[in-house]
Each structure stands twice: as C-alpha cells, then as structure tokens.
PDB file of N, CA and C in Angstrom:
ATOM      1  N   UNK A   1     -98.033  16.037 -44.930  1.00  0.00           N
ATOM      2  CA  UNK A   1     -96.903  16.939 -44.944  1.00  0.00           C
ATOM      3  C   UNK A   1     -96.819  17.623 -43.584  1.00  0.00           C
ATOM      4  N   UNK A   2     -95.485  17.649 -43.284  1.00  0.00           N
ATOM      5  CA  UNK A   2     -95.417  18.370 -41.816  1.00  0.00           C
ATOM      6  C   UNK A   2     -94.640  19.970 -42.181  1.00  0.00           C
ATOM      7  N   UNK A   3     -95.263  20.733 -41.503  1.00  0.00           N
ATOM      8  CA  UNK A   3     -94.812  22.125 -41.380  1.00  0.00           C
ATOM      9  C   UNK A   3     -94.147  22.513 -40.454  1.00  0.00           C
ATOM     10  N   UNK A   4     -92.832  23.046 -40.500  1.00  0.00           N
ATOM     11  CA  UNK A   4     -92.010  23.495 -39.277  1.00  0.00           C
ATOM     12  C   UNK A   4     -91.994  24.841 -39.425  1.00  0.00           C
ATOM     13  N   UNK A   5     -92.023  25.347 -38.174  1.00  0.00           N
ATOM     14  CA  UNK A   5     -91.605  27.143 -38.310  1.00  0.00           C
ATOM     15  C   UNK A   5     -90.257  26.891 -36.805  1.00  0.00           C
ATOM     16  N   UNK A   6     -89.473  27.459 -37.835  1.00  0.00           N
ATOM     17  CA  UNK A   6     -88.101  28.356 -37.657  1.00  0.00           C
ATOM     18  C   UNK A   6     -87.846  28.973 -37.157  1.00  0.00           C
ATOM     19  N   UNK A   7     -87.135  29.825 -35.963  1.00  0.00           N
ATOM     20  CA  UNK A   7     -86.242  31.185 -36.019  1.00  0.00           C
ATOM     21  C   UNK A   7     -84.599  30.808 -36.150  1.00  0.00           C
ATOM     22  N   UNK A   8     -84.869  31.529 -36.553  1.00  0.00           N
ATOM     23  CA  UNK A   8     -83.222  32.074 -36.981  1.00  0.00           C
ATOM     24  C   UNK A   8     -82.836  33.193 -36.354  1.00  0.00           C
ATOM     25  N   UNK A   9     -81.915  32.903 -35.436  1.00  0.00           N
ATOM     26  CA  UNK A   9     -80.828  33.936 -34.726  1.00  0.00           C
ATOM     27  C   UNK A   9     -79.470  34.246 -35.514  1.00  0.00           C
ATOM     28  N   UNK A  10     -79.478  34.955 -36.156  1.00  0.00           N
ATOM     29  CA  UNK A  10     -78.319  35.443 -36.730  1.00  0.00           C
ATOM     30  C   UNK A  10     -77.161  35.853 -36.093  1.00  0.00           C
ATOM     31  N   UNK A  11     -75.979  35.073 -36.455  1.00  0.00           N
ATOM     32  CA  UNK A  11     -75.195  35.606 -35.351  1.00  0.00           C
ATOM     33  C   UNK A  11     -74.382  36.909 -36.118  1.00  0.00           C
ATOM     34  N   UNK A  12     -74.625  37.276 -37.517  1.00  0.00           N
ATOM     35  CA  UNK A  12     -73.511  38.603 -38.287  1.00  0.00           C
ATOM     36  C   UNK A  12     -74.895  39.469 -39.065  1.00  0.00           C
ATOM     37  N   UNK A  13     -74.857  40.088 -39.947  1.00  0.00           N
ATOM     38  CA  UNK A  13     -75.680  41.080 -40.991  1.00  0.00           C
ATOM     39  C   UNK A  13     -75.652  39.416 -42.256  1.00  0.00           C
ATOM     40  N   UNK A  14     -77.261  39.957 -43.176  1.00  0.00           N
ATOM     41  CA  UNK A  14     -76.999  39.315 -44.859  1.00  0.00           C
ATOM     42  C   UNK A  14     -76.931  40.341 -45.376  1.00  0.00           C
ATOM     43  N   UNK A  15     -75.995  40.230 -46.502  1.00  0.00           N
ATOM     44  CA  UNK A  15     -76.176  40.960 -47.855  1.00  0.00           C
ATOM     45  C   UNK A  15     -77.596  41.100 -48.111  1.00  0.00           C
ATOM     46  N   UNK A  16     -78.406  40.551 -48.140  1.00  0.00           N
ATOM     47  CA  UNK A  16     -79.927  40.513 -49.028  1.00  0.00           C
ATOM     48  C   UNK A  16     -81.087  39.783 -47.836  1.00  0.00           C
ATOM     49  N   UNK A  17     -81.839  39.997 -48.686  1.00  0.00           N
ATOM     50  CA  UNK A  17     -83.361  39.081 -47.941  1.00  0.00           C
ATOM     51  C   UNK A  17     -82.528  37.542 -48.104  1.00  0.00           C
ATOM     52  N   UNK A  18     -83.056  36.826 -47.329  1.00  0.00           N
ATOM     53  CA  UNK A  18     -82.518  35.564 -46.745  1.00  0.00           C
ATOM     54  C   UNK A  18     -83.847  34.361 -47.729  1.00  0.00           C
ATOM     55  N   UNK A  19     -83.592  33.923 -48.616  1.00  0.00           N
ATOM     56  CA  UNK A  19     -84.148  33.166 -49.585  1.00  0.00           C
ATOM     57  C   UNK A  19     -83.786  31.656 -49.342  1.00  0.00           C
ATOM     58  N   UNK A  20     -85.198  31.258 -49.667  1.00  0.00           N
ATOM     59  CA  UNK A  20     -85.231  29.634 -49.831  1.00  0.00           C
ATOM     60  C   UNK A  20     -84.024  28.597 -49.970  1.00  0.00           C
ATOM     61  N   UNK A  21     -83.777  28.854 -51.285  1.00  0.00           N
ATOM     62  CA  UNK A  21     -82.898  28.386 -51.400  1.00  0.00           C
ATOM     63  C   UNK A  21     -81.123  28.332 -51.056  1.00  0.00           C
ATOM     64  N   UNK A  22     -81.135  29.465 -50.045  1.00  0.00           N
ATOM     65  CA  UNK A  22     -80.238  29.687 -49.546  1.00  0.00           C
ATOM     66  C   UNK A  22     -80.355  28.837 -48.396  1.00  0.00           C
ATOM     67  N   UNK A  23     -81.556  28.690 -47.743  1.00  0.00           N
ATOM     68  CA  UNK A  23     -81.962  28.059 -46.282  1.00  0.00           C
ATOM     69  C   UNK A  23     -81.747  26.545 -46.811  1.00  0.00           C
ATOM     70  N   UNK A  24     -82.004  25.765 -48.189  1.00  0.00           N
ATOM     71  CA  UNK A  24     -82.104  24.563 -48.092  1.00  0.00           C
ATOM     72  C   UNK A  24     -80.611  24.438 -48.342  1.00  0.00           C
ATOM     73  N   UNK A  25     -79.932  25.080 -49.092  1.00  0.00           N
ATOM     74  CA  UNK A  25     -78.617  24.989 -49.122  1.00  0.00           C
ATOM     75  C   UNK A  25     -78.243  24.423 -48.011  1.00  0.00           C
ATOM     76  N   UNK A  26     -78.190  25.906 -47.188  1.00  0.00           N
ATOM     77  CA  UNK A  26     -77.246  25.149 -45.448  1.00  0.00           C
ATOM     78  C   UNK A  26     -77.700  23.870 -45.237  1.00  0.00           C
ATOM     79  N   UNK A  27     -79.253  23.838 -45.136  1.00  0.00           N
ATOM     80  CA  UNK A  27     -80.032  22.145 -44.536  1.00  0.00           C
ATOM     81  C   UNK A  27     -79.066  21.051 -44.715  1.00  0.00           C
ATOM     82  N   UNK A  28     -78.956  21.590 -46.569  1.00  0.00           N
ATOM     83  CA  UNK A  28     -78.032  20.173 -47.061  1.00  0.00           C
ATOM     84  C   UNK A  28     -76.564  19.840 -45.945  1.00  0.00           C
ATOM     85  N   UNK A  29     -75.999  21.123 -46.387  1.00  0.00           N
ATOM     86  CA  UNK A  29     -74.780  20.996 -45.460  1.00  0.00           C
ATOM     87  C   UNK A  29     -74.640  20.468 -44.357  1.00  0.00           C
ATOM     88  N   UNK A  30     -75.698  21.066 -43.611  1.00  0.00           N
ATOM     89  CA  UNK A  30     -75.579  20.621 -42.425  1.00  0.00           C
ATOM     90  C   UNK A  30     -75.931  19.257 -42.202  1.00  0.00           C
ATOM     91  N   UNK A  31     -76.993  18.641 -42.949  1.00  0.00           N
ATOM     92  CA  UNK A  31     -76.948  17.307 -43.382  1.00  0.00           C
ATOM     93  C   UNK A  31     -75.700  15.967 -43.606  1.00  0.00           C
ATOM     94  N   UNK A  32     -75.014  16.710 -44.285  1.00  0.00           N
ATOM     95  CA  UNK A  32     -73.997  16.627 -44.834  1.00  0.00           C
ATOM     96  C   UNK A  32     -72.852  16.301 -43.510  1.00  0.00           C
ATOM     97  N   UNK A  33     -72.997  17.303 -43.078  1.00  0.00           N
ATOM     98  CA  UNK A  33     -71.721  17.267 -41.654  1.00  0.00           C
ATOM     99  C   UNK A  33     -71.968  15.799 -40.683  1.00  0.00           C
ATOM    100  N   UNK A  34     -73.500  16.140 -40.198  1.00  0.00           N
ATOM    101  CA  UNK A  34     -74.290  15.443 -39.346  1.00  0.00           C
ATOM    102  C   UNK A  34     -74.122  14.000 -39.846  1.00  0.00           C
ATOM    103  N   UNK A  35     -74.835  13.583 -40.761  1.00  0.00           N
ATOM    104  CA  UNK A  35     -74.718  12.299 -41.301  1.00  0.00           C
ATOM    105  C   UNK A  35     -74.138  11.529 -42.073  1.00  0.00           C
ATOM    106  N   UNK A  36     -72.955  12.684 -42.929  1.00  0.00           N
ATOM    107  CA  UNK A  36     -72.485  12.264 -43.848  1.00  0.00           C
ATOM    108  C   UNK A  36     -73.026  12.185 -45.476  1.00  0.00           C
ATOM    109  N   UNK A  37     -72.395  11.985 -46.751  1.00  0.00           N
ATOM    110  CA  UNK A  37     -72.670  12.346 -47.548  1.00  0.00           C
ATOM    111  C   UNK A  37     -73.333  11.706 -48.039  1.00  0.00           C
ATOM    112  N   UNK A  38     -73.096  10.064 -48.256  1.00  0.00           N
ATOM    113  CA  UNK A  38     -74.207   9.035 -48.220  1.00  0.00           C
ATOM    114  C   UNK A  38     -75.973   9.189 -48.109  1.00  0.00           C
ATOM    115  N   UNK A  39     -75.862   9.815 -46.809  1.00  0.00           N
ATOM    116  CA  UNK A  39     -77.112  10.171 -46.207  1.00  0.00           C
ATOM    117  C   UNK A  39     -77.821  11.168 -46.865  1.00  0.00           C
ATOM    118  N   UNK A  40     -76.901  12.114 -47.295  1.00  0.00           N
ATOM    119  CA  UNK A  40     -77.595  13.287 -48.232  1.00  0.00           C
ATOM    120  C   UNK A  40     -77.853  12.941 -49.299  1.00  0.00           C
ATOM    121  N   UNK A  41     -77.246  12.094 -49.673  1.00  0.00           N
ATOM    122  CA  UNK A  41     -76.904  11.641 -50.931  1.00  0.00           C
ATOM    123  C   UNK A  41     -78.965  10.836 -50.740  1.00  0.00           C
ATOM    124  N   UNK A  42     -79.193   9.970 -50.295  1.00  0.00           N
ATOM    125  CA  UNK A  42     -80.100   9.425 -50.136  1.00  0.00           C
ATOM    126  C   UNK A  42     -81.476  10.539 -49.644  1.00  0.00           C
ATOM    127  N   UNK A  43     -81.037  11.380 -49.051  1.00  0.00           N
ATOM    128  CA  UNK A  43     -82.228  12.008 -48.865  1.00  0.00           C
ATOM    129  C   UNK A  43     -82.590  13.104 -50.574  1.00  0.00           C
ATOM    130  N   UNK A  44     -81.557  13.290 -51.157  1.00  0.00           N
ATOM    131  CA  UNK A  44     -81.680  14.154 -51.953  1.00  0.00           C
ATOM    132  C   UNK A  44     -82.374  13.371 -53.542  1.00  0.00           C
ATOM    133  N   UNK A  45     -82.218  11.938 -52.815  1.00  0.00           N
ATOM    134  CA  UNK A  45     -83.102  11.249 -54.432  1.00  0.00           C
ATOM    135  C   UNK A  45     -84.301  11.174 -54.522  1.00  0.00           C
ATOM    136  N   UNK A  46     -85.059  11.759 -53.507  1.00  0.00           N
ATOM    137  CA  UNK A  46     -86.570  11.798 -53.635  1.00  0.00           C
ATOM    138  C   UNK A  46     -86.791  13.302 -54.713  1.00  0.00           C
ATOM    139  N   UNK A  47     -86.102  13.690 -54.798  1.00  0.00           N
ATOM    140  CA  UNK A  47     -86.055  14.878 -55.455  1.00  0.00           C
ATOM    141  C   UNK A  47     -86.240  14.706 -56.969  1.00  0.00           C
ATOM    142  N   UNK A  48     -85.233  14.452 -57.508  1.00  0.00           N
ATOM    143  CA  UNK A  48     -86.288  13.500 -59.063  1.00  0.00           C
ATOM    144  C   UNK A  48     -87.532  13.004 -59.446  1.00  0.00           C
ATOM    145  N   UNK A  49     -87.845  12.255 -58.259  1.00  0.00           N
ATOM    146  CA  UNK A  49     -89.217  11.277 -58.057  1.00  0.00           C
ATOM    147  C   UNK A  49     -90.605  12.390 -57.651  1.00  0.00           C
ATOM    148  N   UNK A  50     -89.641  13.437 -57.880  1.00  0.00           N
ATOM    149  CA  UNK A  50     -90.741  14.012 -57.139  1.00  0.00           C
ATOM    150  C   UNK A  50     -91.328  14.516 -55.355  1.00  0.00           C
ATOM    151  N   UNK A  51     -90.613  13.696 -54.750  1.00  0.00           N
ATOM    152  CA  UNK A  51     -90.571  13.541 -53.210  1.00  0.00           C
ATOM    153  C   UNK A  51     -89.382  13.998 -52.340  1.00  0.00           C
ATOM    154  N   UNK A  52     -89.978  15.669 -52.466  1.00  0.00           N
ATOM    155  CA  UNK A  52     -88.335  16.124 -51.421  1.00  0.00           C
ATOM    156  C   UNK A  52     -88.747  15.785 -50.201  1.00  0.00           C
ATOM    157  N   UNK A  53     -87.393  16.077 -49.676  1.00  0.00           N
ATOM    158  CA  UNK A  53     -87.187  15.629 -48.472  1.00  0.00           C
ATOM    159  C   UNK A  53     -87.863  16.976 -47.613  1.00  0.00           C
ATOM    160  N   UNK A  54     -87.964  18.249 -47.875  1.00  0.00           N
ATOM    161  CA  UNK A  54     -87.876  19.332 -47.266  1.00  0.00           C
ATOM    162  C   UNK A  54     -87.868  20.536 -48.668  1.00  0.00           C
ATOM    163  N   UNK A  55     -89.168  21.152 -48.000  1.00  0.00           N
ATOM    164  CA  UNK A  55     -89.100  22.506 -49.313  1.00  0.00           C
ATOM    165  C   UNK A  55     -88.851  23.808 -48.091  1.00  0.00           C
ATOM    166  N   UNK A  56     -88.092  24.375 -48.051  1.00  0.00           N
ATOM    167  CA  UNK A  56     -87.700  25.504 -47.518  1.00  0.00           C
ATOM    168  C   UNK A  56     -88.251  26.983 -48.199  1.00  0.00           C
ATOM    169  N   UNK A  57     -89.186  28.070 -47.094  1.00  0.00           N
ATOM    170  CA  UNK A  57     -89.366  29.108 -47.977  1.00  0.00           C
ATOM    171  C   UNK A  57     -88.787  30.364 -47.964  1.00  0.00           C
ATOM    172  N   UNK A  58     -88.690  31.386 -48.466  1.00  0.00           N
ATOM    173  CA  UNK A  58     -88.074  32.764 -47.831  1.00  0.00           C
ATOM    174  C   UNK A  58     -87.979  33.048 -46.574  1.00  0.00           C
ATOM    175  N   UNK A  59     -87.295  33.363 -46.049  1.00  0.00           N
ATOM    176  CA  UNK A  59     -87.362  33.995 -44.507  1.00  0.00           C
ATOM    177  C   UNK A  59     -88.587  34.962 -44.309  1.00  0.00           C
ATOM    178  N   UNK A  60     -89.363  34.904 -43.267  1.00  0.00           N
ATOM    179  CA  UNK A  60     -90.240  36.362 -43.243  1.00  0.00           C
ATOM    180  C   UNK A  60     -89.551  36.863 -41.454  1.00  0.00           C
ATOM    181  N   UNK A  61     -90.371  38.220 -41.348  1.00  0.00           N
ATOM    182  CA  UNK A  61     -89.829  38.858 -40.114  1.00  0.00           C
ATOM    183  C   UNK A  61     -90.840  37.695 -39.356  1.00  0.00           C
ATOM    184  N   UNK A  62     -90.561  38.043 -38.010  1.00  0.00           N
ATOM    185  CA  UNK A  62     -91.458  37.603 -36.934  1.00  0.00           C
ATOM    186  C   UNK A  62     -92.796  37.641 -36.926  1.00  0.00           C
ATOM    187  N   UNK A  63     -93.081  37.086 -36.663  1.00  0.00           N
ATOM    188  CA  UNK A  63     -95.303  37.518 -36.618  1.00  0.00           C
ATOM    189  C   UNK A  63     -96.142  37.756 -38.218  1.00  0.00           C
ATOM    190  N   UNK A  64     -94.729  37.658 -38.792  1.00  0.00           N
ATOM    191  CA  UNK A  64     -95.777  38.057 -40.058  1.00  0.00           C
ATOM    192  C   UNK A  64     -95.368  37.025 -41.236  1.00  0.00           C
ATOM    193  N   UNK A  65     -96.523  37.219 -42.283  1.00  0.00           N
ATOM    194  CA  UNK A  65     -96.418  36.230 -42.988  1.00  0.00           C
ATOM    195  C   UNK A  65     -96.341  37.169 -44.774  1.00  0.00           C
ATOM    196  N   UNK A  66     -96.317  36.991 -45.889  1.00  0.00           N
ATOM    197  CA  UNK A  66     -96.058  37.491 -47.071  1.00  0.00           C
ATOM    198  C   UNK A  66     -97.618  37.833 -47.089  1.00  0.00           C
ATOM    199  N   UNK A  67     -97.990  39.126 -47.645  1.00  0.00           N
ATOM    200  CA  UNK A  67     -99.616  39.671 -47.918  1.00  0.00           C
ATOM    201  C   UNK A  67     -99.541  38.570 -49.601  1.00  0.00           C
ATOM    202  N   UNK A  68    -100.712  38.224 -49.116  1.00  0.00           N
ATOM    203  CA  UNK A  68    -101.146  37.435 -50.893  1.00  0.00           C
ATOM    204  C   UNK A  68    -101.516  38.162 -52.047  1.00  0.00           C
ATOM    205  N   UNK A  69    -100.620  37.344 -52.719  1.00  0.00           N
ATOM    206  CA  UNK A  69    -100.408  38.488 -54.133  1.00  0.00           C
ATOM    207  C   UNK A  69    -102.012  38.374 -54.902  1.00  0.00           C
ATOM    208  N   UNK A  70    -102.738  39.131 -54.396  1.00  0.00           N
ATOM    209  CA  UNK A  70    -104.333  39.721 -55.014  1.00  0.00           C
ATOM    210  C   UNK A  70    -103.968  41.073 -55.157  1.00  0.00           C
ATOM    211  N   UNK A  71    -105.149  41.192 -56.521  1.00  0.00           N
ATOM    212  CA  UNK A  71    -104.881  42.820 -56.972  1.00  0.00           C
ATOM    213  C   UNK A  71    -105.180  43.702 -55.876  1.00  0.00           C
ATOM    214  N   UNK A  72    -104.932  44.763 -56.273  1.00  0.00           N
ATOM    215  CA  UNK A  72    -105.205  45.749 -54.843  1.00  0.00           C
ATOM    216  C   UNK A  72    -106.405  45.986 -54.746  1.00  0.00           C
ATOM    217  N   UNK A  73    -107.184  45.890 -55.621  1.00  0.00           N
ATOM    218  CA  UNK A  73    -109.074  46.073 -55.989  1.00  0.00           C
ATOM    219  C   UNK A  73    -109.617  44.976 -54.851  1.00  0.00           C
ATOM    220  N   UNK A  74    -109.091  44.199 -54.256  1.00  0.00           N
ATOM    221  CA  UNK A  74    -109.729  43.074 -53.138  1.00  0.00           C
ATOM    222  C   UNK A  74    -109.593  43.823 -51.820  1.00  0.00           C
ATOM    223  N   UNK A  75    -109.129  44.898 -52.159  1.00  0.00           N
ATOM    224  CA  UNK A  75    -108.468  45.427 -50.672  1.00  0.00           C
ATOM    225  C   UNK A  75    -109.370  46.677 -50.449  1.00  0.00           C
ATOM    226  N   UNK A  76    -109.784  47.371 -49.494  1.00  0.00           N
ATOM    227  CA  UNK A  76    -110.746  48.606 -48.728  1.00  0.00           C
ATOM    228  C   UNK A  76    -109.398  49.726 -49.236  1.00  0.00           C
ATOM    229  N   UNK A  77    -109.417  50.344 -50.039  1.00  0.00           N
ATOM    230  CA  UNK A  77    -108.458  51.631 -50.767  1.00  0.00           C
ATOM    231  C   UNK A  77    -107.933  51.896 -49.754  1.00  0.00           C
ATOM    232  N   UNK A  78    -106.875  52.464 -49.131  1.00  0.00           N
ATOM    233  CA  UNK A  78    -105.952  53.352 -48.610  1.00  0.00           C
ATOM    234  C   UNK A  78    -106.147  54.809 -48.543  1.00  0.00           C
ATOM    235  N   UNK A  79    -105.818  55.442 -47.373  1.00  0.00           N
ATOM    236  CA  UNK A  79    -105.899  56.584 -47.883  1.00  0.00           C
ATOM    237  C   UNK A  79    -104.568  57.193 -48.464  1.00  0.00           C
ATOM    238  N   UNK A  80    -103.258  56.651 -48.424  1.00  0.00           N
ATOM    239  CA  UNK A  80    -102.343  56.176 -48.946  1.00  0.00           C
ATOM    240  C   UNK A  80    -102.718  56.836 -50.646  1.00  0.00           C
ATOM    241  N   UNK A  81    -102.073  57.472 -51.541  1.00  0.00           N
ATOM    242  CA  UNK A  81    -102.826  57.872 -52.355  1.00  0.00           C
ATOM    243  C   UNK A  81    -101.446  57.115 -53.438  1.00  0.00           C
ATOM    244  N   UNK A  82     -99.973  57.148 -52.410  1.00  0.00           N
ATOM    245  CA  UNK A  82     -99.095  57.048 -53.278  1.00  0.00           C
ATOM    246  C   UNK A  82     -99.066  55.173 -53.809  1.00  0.00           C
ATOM    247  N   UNK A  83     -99.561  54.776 -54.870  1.00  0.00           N
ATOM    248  CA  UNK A  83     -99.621  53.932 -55.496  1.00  0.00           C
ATOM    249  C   UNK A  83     -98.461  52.827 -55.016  1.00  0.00           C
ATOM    250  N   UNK A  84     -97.166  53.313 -54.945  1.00  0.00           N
ATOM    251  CA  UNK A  84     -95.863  52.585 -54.833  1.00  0.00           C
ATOM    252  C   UNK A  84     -96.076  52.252 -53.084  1.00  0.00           C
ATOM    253  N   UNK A  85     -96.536  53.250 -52.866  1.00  0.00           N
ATOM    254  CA  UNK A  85     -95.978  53.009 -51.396  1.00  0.00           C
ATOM    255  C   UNK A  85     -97.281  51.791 -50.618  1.00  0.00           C
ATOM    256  N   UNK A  86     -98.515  51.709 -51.109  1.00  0.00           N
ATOM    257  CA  UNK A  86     -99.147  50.700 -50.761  1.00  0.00           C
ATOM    258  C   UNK A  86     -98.658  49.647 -51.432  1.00  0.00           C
ATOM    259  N   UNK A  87     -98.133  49.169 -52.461  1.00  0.00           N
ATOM    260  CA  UNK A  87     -97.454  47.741 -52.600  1.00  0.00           C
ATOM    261  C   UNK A  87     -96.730  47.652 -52.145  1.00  0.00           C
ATOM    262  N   UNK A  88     -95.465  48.565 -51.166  1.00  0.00           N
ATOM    263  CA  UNK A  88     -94.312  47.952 -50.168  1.00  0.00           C
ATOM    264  C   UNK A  88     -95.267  47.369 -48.887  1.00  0.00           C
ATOM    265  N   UNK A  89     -96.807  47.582 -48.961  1.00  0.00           N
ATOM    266  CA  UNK A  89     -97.001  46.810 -47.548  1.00  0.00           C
ATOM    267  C   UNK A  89     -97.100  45.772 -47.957  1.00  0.00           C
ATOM    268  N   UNK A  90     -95.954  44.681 -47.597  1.00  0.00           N
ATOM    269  CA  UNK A  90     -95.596  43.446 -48.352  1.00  0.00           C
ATOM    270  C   UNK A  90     -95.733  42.173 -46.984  1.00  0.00           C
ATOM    271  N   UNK A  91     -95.949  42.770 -45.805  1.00  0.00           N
ATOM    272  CA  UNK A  91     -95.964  41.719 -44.981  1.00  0.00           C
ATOM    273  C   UNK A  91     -96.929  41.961 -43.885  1.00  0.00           C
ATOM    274  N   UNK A  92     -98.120  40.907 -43.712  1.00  0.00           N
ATOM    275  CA  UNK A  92     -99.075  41.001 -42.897  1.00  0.00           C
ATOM    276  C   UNK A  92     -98.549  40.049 -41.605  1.00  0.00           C
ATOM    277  N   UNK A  93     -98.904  40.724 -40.649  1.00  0.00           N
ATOM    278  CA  UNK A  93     -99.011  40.373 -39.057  1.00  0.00           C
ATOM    279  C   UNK A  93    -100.046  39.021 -39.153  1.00  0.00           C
ATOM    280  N   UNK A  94     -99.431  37.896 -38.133  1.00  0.00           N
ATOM    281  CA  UNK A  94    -100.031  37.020 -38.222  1.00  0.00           C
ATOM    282  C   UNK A  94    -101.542  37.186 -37.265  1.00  0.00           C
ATOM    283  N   UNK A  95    -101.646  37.813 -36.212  1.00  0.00           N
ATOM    284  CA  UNK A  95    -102.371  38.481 -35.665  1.00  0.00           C
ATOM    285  C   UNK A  95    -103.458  38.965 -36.493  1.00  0.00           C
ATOM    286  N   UNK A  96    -103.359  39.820 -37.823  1.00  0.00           N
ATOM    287  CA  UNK A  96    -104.545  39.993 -38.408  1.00  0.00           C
ATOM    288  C   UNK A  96    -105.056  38.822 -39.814  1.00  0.00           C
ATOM    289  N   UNK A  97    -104.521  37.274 -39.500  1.00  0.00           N
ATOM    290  CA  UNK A  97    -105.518  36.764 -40.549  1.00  0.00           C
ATOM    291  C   UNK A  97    -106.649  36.123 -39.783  1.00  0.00           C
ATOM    292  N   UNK A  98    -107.019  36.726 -38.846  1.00  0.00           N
ATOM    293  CA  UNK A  98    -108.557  36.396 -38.257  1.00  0.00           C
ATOM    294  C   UNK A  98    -109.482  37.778 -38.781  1.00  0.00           C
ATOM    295  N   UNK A  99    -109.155  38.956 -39.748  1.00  0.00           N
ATOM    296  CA  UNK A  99    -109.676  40.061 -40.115  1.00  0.00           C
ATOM    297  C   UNK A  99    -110.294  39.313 -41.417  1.00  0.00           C
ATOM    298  N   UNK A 100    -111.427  39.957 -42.045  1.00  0.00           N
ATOM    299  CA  UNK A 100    -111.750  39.971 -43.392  1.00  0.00           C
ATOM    300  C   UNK A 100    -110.705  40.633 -43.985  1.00  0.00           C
ATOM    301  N   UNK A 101    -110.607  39.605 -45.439  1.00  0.00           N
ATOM    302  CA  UNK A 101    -109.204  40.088 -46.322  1.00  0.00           C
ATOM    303  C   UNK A 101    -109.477  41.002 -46.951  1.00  0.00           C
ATOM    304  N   UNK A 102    -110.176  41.930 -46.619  1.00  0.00           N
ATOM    305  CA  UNK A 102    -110.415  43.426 -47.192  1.00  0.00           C
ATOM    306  C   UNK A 102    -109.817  44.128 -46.433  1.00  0.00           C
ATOM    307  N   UNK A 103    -109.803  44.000 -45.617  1.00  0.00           N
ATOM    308  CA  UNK A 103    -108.643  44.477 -44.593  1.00  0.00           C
ATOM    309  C   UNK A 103    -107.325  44.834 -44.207  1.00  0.00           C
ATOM    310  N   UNK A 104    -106.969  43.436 -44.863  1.00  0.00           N
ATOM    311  CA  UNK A 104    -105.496  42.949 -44.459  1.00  0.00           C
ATOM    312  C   UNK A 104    -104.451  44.230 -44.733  1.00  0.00           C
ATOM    313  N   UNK A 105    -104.562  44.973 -46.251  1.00  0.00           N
ATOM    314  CA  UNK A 105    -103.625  45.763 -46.628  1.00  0.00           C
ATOM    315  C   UNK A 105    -103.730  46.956 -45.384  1.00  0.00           C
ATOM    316  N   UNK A 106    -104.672  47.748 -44.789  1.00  0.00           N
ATOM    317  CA  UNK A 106    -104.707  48.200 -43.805  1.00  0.00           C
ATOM    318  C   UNK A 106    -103.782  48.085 -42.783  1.00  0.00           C
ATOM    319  N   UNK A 107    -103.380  46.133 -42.496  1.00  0.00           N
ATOM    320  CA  UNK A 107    -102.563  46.164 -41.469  1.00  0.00           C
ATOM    321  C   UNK A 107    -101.185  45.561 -41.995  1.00  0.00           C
ATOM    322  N   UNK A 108    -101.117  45.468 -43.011  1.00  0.00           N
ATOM    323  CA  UNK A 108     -99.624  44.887 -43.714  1.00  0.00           C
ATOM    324  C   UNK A 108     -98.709  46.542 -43.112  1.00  0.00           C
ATOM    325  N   UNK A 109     -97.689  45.802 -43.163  1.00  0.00           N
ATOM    326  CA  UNK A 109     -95.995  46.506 -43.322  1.00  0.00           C
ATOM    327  C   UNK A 109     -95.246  46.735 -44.498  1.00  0.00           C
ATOM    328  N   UNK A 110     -94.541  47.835 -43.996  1.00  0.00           N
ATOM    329  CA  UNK A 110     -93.346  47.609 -45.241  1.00  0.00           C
ATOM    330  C   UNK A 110     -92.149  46.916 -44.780  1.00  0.00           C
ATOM    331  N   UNK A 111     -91.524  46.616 -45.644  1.00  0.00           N
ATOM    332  CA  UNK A 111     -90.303  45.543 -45.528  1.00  0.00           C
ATOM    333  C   UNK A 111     -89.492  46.078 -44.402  1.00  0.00           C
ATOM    334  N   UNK A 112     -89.432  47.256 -43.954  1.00  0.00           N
ATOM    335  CA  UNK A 112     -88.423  48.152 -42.536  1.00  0.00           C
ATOM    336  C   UNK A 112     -88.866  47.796 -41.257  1.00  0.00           C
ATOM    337  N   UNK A 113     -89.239  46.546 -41.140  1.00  0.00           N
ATOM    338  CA  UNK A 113     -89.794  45.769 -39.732  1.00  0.00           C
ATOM    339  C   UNK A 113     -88.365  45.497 -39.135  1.00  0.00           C
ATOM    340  N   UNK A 114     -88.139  46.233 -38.199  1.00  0.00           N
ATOM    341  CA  UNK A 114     -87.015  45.783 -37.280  1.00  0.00           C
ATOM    342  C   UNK A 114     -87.055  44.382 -36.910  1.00  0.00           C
ATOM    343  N   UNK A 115     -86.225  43.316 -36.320  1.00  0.00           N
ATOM    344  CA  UNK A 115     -86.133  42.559 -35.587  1.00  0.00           C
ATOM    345  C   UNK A 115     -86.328  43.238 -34.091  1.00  0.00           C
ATOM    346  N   UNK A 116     -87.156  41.944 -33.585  1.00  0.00           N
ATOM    347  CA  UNK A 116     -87.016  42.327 -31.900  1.00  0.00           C
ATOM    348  C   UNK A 116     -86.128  42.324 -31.407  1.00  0.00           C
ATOM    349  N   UNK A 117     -85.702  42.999 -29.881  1.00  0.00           N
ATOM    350  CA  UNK A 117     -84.471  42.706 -29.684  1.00  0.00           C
ATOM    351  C   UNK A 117     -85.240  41.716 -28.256  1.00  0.00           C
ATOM    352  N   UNK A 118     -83.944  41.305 -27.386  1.00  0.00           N
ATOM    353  CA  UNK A 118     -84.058  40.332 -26.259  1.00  0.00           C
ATOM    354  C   UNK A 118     -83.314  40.759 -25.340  1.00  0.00           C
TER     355      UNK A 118
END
C-alpha cells in the first residue's frame, strides 16, 4: 500500500471540518473530468471486491496528526483539572511522536490551530 500526504490550499472558507469522504468524492470527480467516466467507472469496481482504488482520510492541520483514541489513564494527568478541556487536545504535533506516549497529551492541541500563513 502506498501512502500519500496532501496539502490542500484552499482557495474560499468550509462549512465544517473537511472529511474523508468529502476528499474521495472530489478524487472521483476529478477522475471523472481527467479520464472520463469509463475510467472511473473501472477504478471504482475494486470497491466491491474489496480493493479500492484509494481510501482518503479526514483532513488534519499541518504537522499534526489525530491524538489516539486511548483512555486518558495512559496519559501523565494534566494539570488541566477541567476534564472537557483536556479531551479538545485532539491533535498531536508530528514532531512529538518520537516522545513516550505518556506524554503526548502534554503536547496535543485543541482544534483552534490556525493555518500557516505564506
């Protein structure tokens, strides 16, 4: 299996977090434009069999990747006392998965990660 990583330059605002299946959507389309329908048509029958062509996942920000859904008991406590507000740190920096995963929640984010600008 081959792994591609993405950016996406947005050229307007989304309504929402930018989801999978929204990303394979376009793929198709754009598939679609590019090669014609035939072609999609053929790439999209591995899909029954079991054999997609392409699994597309949520968008994440830059540098970071989704914190793994482990109870919070795997994690070094917070001093964070407010319960809610340590599960919005929902996205770890790719930078810290060379840390012990006792750690990680320490350096996760909450979802209000700006984009960089250029």
């Amino acid at each position: 299996m081959d792994c591609l990583h993405l950016t996406l330059r947005p050229r307007s605002a989304f309504g929402g977090p930018i989801k999978g299946d929204t990303l394979f959507g376009q793929l198709c389309w754009a598939a679609r434009h590019r090669w014609g329908e035939r072609r999609l048509d053929e790439l999209l029958d591995g899909y029954t069999q079991g054999r997609p062509f392409a699994v597309c996942s949520d968008a994440f920000p830059a540098g970071h990747l989704p914190r793994p859904a482990l109870p919070l008991h795997c994690f070094k406590p917070l001093a964070e006392t407010d319960r809610k507000a340590v599960k919005r740190r929902r996205w770890l920096p790719v930078s810290a998965l060379d840390k012990p995963v006792a750690d990680w929640l320490t350096h996760c984010r909450t979802p209000d990660i700006r984009p960089l600008t250029r």
